[in-house]
N, C-alpha and C. Protein backbone atom coordinates (compact mmCIF):
# COMPACT_ATOMS: atom_id res chain seq x y z
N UNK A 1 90.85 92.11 76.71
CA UNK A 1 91.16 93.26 77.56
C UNK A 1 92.67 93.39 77.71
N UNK A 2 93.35 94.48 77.53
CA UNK A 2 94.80 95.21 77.55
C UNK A 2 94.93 94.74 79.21
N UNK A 3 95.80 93.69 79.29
CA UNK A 3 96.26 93.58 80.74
C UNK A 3 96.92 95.02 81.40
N UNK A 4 97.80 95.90 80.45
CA UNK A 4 98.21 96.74 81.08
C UNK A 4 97.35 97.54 81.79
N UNK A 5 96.45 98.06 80.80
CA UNK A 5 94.89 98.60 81.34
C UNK A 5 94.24 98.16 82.38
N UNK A 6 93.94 97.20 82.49
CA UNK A 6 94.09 96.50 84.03
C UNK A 6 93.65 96.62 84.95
N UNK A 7 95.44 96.68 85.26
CA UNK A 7 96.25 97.05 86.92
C UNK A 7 95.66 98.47 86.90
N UNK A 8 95.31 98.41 87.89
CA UNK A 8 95.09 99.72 89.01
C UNK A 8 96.12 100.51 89.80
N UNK A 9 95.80 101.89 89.48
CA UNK A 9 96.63 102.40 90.15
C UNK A 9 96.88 102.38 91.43
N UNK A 10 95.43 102.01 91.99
CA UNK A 10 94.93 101.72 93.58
C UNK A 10 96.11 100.95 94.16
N UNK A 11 96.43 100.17 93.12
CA UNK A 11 97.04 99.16 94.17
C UNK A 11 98.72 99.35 93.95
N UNK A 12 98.77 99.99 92.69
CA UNK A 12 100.48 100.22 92.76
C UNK A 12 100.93 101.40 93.62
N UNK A 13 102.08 101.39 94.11
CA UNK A 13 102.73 102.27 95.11
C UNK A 13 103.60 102.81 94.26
N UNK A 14 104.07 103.78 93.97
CA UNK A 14 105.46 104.47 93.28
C UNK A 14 106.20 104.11 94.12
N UNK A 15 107.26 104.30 93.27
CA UNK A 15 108.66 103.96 94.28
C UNK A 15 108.70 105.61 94.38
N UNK A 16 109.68 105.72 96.00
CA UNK A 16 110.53 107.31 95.76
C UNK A 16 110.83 108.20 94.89
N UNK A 17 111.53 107.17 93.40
CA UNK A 17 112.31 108.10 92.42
C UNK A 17 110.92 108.15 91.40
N UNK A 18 109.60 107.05 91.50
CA UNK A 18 108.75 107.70 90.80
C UNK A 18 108.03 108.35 90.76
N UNK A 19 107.93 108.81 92.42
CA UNK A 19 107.16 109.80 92.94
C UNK A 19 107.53 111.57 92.34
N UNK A 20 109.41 111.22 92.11
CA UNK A 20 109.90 112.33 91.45
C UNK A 20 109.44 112.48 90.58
N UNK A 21 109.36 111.47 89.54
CA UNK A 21 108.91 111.76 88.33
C UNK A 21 107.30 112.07 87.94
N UNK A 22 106.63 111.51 89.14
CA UNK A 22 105.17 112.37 88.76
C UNK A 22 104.84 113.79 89.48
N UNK A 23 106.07 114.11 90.37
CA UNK A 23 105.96 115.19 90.95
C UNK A 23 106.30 116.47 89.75
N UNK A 24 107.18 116.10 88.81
CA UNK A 24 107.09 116.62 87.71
C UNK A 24 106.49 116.77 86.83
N UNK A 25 105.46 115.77 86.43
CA UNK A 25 104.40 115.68 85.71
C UNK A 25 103.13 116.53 86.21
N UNK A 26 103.17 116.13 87.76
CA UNK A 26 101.82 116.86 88.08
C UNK A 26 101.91 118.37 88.01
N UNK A 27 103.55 119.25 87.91
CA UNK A 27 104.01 120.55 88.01
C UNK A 27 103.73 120.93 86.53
N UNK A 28 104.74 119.94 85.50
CA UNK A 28 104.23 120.65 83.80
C UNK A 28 102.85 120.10 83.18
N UNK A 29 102.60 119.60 83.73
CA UNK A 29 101.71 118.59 82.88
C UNK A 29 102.14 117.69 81.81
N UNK A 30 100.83 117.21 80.92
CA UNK A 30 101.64 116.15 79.85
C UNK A 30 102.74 116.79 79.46
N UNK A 31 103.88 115.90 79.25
CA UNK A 31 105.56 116.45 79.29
C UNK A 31 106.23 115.64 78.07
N UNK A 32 106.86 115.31 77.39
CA UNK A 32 107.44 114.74 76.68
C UNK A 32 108.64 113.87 77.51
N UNK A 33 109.51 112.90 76.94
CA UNK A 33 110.79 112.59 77.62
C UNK A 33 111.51 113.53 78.09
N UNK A 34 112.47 114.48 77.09
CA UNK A 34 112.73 115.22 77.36
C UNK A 34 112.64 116.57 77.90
N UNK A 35 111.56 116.92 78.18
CA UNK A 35 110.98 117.87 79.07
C UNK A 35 110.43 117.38 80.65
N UNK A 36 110.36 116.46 80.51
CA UNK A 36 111.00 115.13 82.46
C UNK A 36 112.52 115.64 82.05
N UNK A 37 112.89 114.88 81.27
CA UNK A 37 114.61 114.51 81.70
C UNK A 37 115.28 115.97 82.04
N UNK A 38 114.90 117.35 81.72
CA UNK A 38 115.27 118.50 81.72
C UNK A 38 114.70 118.44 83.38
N UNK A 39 113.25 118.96 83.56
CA UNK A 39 112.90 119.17 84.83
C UNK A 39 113.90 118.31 86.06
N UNK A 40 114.08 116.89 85.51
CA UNK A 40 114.65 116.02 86.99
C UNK A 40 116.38 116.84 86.82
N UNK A 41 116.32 116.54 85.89
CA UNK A 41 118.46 117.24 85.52
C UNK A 41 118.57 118.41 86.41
N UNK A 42 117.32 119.23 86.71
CA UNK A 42 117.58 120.51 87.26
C UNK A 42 118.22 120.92 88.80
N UNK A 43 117.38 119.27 89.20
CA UNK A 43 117.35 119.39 90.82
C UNK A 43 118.72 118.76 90.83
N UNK A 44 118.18 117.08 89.96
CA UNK A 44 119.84 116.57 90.47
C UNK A 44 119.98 115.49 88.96
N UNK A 45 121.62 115.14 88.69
CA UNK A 45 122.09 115.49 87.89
C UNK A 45 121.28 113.47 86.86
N UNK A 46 120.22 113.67 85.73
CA UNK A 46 119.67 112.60 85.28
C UNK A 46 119.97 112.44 84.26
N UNK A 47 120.23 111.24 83.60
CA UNK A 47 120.42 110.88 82.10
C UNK A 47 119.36 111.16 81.87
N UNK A 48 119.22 110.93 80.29
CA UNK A 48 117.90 110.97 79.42
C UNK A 48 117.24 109.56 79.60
N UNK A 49 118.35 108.69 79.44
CA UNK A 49 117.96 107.31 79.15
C UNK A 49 117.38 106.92 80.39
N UNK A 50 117.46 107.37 81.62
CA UNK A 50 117.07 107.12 83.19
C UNK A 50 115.96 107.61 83.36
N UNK A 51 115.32 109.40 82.71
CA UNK A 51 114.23 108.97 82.74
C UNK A 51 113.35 108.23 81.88
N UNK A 52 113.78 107.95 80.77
CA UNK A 52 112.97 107.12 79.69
C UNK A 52 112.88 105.69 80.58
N UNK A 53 113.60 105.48 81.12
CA UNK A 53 113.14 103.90 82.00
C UNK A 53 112.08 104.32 82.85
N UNK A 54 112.44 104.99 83.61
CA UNK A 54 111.28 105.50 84.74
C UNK A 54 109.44 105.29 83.85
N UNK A 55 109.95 106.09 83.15
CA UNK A 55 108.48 106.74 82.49
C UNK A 55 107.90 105.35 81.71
N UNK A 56 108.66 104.14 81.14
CA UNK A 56 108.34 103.22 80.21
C UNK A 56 108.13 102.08 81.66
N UNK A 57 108.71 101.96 82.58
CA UNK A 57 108.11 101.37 84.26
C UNK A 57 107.02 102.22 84.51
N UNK A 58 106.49 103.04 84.60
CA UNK A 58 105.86 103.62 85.27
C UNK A 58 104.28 103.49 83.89
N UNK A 59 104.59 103.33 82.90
CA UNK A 59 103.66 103.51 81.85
C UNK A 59 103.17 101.82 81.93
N UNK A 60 104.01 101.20 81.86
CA UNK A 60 103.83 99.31 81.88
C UNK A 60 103.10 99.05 83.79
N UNK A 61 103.42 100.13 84.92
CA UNK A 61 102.38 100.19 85.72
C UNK A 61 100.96 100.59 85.91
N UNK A 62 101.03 101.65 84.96
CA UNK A 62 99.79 101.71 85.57
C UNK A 62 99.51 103.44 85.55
N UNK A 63 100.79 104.15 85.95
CA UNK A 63 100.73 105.34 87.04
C UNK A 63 101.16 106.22 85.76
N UNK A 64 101.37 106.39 84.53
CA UNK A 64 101.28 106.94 83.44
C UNK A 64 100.62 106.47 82.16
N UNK A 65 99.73 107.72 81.99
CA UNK A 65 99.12 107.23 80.16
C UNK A 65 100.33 108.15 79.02
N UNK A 66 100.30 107.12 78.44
CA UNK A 66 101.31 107.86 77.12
C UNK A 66 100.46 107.78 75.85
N UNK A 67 100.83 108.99 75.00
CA UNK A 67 100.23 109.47 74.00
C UNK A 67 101.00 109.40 72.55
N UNK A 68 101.16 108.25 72.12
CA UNK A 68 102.03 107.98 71.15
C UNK A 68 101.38 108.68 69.98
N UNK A 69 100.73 109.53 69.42
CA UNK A 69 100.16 109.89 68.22
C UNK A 69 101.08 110.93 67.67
N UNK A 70 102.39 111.60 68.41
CA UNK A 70 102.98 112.23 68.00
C UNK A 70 104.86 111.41 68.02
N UNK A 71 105.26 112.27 67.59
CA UNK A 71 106.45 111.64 67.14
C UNK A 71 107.64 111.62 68.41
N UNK A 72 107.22 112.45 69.12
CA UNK A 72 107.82 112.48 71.07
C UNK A 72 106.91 112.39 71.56
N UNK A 73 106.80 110.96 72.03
CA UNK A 73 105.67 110.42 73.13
C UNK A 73 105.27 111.50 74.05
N UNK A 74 104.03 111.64 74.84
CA UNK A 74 103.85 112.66 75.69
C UNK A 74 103.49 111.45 76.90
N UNK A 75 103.51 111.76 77.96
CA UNK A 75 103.40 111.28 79.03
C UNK A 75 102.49 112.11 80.17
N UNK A 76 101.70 111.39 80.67
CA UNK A 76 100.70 111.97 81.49
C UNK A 76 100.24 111.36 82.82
N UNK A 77 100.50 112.22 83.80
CA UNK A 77 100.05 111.33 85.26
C UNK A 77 98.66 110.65 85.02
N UNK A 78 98.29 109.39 85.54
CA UNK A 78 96.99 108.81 85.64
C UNK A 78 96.28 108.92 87.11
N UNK A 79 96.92 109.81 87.85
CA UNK A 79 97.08 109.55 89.64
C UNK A 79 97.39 111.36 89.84
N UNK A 80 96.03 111.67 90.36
CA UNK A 80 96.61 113.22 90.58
C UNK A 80 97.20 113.18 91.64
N UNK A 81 97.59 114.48 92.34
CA UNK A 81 98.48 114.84 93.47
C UNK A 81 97.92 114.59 94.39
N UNK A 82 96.80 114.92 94.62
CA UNK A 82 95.37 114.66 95.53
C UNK A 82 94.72 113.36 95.90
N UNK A 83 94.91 112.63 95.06
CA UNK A 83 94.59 111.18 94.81
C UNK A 83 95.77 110.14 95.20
N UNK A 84 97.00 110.15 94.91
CA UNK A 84 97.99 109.90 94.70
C UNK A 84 98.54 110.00 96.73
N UNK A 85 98.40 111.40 97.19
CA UNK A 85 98.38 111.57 98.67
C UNK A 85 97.76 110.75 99.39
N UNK A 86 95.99 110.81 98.80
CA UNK A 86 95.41 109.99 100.02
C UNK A 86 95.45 108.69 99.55
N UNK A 87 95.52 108.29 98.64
CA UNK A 87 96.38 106.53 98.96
C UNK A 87 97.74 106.41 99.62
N UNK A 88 98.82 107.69 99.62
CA UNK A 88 99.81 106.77 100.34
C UNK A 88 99.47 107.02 101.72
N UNK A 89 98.72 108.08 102.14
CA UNK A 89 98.50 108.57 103.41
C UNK A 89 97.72 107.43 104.13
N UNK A 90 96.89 106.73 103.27
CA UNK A 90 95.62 105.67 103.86
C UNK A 90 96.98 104.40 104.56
N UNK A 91 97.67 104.15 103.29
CA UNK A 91 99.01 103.31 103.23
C UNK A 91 99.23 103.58 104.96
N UNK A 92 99.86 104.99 104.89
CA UNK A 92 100.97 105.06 106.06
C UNK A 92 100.05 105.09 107.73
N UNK A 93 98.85 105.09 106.84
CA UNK A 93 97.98 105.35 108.69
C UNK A 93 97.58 103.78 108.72
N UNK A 94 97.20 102.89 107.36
CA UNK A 94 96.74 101.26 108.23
C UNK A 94 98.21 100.90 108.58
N UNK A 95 98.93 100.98 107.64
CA UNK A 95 100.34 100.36 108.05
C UNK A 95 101.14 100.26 109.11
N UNK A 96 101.52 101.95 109.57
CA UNK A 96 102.29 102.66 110.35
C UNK A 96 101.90 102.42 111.48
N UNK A 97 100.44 103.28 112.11
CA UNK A 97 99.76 104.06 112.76
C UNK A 97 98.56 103.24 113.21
N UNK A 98 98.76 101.51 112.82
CA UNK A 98 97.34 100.76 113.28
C UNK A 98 95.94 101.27 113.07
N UNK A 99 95.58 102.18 112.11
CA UNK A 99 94.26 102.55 111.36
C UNK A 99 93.67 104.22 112.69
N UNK A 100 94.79 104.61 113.03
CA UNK A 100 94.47 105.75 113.81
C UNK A 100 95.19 107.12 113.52
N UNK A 101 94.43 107.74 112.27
CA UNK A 101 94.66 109.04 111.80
C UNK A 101 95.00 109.87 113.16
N UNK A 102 94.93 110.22 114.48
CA UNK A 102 95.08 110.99 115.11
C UNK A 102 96.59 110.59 115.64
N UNK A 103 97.16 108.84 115.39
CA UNK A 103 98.35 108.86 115.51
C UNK A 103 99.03 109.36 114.84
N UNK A 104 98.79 109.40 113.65
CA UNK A 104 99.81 110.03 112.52
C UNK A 104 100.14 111.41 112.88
N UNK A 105 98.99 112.37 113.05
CA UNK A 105 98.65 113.64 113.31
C UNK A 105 99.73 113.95 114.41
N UNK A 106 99.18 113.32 115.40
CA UNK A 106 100.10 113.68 117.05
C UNK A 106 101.52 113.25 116.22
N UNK A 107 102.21 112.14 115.76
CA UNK A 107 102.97 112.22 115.74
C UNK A 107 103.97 113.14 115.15
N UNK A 108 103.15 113.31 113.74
CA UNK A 108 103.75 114.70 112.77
C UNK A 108 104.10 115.79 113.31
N UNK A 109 102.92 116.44 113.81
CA UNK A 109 103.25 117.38 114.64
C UNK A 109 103.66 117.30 115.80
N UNK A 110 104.07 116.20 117.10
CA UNK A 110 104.76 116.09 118.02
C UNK A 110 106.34 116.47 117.61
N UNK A 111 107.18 117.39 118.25
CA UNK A 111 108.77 117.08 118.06
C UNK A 111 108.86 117.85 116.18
N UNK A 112 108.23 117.88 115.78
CA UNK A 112 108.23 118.38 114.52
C UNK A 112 108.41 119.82 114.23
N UNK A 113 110.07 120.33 114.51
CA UNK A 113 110.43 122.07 114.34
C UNK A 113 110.06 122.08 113.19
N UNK A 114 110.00 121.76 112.02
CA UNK A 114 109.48 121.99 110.76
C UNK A 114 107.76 122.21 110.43
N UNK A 115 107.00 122.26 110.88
CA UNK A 115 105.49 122.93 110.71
C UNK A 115 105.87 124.41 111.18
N UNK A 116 105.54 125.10 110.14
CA UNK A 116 105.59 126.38 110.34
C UNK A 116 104.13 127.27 111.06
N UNK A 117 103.79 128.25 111.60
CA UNK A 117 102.89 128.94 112.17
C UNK A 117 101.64 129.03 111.05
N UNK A 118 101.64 129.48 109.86
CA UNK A 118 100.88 129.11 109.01
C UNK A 118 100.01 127.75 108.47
N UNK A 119 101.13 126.85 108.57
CA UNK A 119 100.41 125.49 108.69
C UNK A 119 99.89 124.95 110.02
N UNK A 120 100.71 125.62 111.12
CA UNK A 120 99.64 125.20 112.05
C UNK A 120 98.23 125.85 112.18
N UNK A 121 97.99 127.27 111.11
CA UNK A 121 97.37 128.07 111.80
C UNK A 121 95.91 127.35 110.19
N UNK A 122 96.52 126.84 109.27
CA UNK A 122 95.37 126.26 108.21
C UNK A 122 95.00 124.77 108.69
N UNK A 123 95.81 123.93 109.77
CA UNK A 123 95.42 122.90 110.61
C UNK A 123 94.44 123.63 111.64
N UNK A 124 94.09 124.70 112.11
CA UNK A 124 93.26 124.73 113.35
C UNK A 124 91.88 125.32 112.71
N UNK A 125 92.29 126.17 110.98
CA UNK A 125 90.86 126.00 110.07
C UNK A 125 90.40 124.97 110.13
N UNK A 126 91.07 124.20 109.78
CA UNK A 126 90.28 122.76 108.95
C UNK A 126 90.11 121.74 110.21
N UNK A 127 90.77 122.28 111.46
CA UNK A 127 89.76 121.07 112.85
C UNK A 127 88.42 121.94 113.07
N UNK A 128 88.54 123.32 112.82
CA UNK A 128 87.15 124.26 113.37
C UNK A 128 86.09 123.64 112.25
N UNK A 129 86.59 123.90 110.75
CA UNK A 129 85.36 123.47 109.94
C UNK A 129 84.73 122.31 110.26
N UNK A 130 85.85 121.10 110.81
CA UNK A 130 85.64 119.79 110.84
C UNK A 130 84.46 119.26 112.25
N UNK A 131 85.22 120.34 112.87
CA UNK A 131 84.12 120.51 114.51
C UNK A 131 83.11 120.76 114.09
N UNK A 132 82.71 121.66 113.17
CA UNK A 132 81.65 122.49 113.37
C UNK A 132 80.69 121.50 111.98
N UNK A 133 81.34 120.96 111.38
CA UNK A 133 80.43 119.93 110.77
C UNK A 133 79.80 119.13 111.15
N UNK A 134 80.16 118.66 112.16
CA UNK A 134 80.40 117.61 113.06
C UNK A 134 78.73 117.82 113.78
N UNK A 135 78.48 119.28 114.07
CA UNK A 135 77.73 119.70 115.27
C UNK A 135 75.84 119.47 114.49
C-alpha cells in the first residue's frame, strides 16, 4: 500500500498559505502549476517555484491528487470547500469553543460589524428550517 495514499485528509490541517492554494483550486479547478502560480501572483506577488513547493507539500499530504499523464502536471483538490469547512469548523468548535457550536455562533456574531443584513437574514432561514425540523 502507497503510504502517501494513506494519510487522510481527515487528519491533515492546511496551513493558511495552503488554504490559498486550494482556495484556488476549488475556484479553477484541476489547474496546472502555472495556472496556481498565475491565480496566487494576482492577489499577491508569488514565484513559480513557491507555488510548485506548496502544491508538491500539499500532494506528499494528502490534500492534492496530481495527474502526471500529461506533460504539465495537473493538480486537483482531494478536500472540497464544503468538506474542507466542516473539518476546520469541527477543529475550531472542539478546540476553541469546548464542543459548543452555539459558542462559536454567539461569538461570531457578537461585536461582529462585518455580518452583513443578508447573512443575517440566510442565518434566520436556516434556524427556521432547523426549528421547524426539529418539530
Amino acid at each position: 500500500m502507497n503510504v502517501e495514499r494513506a494519510k487522510s485528509t481527515k487528519s491533515t490541517r492546511p496551513t493558511p498559505s495552503e488554504l490559498g492554494v486550494l482556495r484556488v483550486l476549488w475556484r479553477l479547478g484541476p489547474a496546472t502549476v502555472r495556472e496556481v502560480h498565475e491565480a496566487m501572483n494576482a492577489s499577491e506577488p508569488t514565484g513559480y517555484t513557491t507555488a510548485l513547493k506548496f502544491l508538491q507539500i500539499m500532494h506528499g499530504k494528502g490534500l492534492v491528487e496530481r495527474d502526471e499523464s500529461r506533460r504539465a502536471h495537473v493538480y486537483k483538490a482531494r478536500l472540497t470547500q464544503a468538506a474542507a469547512q466542516s473539518q476546520m469548523t469541527s477543529q475550531l468548535v472542539d478546540g476553541v469553543f469546548d464542543g459548543s457550536t452555539s459558542k462559536l455562533v454567539l461569538s461570531a456574531l457578537g461585536g461582529s460589524s462585518r455580518t452583513t443584513p443578508e447573512e443575517l437574514a440566510q442565518i434566520r432561514e436556516m434556524l427556521d428550517r432547523l426549528d421547524g425540523a426539529g418539530k
